[in-house]
Each structure stands twice: as C-alpha cells, then as structure tokens.
N, C-alpha and C. Protein backbone atom coordinates (compact mmCIF):
# COMPACT_ATOMS: atom_id res chain seq x y z
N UNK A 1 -21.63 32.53 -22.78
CA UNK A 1 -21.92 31.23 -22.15
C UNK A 1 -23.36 31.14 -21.68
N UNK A 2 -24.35 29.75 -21.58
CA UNK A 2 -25.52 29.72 -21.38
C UNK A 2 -25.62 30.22 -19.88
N UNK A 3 -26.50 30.40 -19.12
CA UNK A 3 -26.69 31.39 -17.85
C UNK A 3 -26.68 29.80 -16.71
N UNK A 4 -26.13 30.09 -15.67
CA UNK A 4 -25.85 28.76 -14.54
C UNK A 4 -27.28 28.27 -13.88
N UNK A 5 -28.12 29.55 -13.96
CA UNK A 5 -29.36 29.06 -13.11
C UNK A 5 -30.40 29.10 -14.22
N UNK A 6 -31.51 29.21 -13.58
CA UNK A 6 -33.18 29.24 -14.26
C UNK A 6 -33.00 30.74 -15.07
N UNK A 7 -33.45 30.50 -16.64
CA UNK A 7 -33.65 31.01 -17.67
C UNK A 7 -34.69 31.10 -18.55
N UNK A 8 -34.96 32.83 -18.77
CA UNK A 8 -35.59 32.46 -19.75
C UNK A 8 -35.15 33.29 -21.41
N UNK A 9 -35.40 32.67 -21.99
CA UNK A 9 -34.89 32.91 -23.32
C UNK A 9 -35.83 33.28 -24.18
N UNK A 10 -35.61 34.64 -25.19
CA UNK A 10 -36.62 35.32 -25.58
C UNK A 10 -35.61 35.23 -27.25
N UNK A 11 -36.47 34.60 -27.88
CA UNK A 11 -35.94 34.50 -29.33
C UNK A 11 -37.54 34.45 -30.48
N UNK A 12 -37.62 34.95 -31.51
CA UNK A 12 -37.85 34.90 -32.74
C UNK A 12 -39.70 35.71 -32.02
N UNK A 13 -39.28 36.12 -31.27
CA UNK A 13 -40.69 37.11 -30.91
C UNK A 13 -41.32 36.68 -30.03
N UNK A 14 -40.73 35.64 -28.73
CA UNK A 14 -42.02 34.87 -27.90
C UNK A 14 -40.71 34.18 -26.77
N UNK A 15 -41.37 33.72 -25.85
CA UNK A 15 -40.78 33.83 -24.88
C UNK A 15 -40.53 31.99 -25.01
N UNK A 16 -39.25 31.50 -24.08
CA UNK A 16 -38.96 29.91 -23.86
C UNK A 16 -40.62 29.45 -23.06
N UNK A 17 -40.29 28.34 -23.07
CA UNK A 17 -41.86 28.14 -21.96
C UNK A 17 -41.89 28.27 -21.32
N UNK A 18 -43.06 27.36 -20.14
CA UNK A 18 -42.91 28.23 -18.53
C UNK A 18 -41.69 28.13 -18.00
N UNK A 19 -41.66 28.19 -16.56
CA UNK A 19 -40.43 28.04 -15.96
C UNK A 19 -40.69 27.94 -14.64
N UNK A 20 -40.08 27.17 -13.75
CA UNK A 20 -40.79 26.70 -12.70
C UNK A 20 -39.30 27.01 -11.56
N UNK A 21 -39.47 27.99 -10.55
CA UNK A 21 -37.96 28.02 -9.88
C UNK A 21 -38.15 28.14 -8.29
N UNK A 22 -37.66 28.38 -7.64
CA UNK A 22 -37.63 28.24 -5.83
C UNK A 22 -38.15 29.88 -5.74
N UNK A 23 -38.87 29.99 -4.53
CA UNK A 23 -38.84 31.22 -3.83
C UNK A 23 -37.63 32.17 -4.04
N UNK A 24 -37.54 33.51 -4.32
CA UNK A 24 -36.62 34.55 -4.46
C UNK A 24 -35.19 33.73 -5.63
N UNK A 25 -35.84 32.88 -6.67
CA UNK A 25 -34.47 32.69 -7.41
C UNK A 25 -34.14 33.63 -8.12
N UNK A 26 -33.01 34.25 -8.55
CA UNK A 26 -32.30 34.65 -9.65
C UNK A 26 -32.64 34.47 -10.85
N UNK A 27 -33.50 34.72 -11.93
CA UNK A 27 -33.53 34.66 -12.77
C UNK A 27 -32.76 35.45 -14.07
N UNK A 28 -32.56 34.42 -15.06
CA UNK A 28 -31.92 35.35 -16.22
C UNK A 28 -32.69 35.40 -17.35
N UNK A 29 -32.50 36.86 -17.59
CA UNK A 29 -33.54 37.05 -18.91
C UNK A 29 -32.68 36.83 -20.27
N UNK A 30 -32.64 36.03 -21.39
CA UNK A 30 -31.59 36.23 -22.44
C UNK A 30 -32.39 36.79 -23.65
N UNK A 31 -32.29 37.66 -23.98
CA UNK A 31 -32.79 38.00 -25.54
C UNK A 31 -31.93 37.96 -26.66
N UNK A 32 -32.59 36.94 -27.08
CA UNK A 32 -31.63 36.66 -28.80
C UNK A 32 -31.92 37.44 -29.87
N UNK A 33 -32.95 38.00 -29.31
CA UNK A 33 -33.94 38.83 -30.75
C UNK A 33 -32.94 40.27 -30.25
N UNK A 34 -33.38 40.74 -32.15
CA UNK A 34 -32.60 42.11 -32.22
C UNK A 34 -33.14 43.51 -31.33
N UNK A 35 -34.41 43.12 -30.93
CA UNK A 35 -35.35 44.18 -30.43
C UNK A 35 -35.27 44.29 -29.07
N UNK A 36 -35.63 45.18 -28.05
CA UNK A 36 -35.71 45.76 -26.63
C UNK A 36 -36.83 44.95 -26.49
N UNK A 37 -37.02 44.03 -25.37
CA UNK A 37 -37.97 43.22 -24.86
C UNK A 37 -38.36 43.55 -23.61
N UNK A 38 -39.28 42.92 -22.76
CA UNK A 38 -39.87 43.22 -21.51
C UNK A 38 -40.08 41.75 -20.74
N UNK A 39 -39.83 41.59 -19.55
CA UNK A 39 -40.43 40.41 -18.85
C UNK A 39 -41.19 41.13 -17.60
N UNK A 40 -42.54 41.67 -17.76
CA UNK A 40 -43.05 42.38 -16.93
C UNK A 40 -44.54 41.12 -16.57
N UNK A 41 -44.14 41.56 -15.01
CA UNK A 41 -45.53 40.52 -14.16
C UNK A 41 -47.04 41.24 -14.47
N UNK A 42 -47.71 40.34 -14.53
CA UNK A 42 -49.15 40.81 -14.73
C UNK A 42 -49.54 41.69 -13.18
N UNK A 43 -48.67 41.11 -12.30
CA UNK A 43 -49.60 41.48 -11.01
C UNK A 43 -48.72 42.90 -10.71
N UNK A 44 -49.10 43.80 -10.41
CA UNK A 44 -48.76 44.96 -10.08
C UNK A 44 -47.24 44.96 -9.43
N UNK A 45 -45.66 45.48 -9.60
CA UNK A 45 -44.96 45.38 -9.02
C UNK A 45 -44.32 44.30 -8.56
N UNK A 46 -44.67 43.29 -9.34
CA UNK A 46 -43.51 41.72 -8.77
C UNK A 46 -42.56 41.47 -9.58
N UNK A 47 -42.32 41.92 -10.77
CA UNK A 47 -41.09 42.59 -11.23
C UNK A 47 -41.46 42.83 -12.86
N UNK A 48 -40.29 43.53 -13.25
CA UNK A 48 -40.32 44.22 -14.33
C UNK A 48 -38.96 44.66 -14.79
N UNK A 49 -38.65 43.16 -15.95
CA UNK A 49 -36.98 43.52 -16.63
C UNK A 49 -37.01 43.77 -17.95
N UNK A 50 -35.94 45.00 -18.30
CA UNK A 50 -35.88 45.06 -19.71
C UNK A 50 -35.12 44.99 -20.12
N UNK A 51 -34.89 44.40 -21.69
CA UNK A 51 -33.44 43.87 -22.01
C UNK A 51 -34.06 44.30 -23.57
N UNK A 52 -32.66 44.73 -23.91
CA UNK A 52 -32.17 45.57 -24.91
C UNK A 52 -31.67 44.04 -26.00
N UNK A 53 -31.82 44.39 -26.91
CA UNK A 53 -31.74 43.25 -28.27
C UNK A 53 -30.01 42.79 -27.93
N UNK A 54 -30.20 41.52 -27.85
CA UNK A 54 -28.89 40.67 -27.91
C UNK A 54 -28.10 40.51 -26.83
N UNK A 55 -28.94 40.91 -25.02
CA UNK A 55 -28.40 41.45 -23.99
C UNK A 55 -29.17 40.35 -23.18
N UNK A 56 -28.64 40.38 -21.88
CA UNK A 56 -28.78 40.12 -20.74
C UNK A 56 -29.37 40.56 -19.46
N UNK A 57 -30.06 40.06 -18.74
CA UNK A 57 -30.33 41.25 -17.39
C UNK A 57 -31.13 39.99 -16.39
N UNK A 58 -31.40 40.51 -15.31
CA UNK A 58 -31.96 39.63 -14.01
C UNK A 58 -32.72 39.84 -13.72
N UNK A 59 -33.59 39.16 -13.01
CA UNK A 59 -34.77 39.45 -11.78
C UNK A 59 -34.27 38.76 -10.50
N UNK A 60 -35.44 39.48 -9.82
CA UNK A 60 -35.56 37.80 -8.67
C UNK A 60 -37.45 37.75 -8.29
N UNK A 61 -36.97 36.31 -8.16
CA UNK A 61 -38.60 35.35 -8.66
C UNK A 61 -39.20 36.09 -6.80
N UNK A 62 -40.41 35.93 -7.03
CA UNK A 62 -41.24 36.51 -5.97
C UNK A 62 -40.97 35.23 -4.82
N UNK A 63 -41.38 35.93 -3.53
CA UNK A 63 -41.03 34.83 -2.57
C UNK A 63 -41.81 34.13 -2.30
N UNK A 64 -43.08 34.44 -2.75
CA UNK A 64 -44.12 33.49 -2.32
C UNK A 64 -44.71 32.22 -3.29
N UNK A 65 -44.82 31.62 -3.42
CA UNK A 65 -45.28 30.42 -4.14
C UNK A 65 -46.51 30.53 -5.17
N UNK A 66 -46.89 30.48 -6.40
CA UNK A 66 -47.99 30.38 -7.11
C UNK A 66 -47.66 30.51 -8.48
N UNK A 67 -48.29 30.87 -9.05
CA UNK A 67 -48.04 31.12 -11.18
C UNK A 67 -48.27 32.36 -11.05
N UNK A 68 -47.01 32.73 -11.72
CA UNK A 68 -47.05 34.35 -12.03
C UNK A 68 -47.28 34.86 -13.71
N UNK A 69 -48.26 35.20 -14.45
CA UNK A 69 -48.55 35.44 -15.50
C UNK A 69 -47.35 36.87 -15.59
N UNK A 70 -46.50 36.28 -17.04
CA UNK A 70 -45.95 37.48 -17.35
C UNK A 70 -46.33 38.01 -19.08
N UNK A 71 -45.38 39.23 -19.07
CA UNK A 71 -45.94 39.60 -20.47
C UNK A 71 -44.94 40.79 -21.15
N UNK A 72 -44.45 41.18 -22.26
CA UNK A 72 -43.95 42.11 -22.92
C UNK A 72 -44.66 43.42 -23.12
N UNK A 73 -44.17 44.14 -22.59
CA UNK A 73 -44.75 45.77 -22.74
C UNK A 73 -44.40 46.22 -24.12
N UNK A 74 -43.96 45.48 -24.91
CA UNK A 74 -43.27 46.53 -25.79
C UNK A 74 -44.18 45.49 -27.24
N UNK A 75 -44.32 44.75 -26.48
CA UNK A 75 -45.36 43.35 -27.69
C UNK A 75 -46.27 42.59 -26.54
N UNK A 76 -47.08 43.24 -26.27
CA UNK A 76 -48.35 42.47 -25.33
C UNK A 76 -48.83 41.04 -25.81
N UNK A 77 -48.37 40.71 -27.25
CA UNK A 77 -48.89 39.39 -27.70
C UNK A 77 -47.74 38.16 -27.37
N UNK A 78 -46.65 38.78 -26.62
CA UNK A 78 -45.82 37.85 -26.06
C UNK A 78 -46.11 37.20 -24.56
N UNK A 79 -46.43 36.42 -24.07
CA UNK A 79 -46.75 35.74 -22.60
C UNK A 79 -46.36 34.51 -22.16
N UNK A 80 -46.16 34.44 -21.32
CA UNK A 80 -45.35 33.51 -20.54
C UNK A 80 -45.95 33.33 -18.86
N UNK A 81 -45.69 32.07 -18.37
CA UNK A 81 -46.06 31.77 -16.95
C UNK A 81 -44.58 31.48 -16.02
N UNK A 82 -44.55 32.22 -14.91
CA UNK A 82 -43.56 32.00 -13.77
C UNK A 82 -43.91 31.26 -12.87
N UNK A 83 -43.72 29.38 -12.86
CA UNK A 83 -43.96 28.92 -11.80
C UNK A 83 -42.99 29.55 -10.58
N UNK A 84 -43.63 29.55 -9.28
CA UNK A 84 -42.74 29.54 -7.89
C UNK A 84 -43.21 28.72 -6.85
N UNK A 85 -42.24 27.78 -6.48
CA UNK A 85 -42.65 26.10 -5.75
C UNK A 85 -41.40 25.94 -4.93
C-alpha cells in the first residue's frame, strides 16, 4: 500500500522531487528500483537511510526549518532537496 504520510520515492535511478514536510516528520523512503539506495543529508549527521532494492525504511525530518540538500552514497549523481516549514 502507498505510505500515509510524506514520501519519497526512488525509482528508475533518481529520486521523486522535492518534498516539503513539518518539523521532525516521519518520512518514508520507497525504493522501486532493484538496487540498495541511500537518502543521506549533505549536512553532517541529519540523517542517513538505506534501503535495500524493492524495500521500505524511515527517517525523521530535522526539527529545524530550512532546505536540506540530500544525496545517494551508493550513486552521488542522484539528489534531491528536503524542504522543512
């Protein structure tokens, strides 16, 4: 079933677009692709999820408010922005 809250969806090598969610939300990571993916923050330690090809997994969004540049460790040419508002 699609995920109840703010998502992001990682299919055909690249991430859904930005995503804009509240202080400390729940996020869900979905990977459709067959491969082990990454949703890791540019900024040192504001989080870092990895999800295994065709799987699921969570974060939670930072508490403070701004654009969080993210990115794939495992494919650095994948990037994405975390609004928090």
């Amino acid at each position: 079933p699609p995920p109840s809250g703010p998502a992001i969806t990682i299919a055909g090598m690249g991430f859904s677009g930005s995503l804009t969610v509240p202080p400390g939300a729940t996020v869900t990571v979905v990977n459709d692709d067959e491969v082990e993916h990454s949703v890791t923050s540019r900024t040192k330690d504001l989080f870092d999820v990895h999800v295994e090809g065709k799987k699921r997994a969570t974060f939670t969004a930072p508490s403070e408010p701004g654009d969080y540049a993210f990115y794939c460790i495992y494919h650095p040419a994948m990037t994405g922005t975390l609004t928090v508002s």
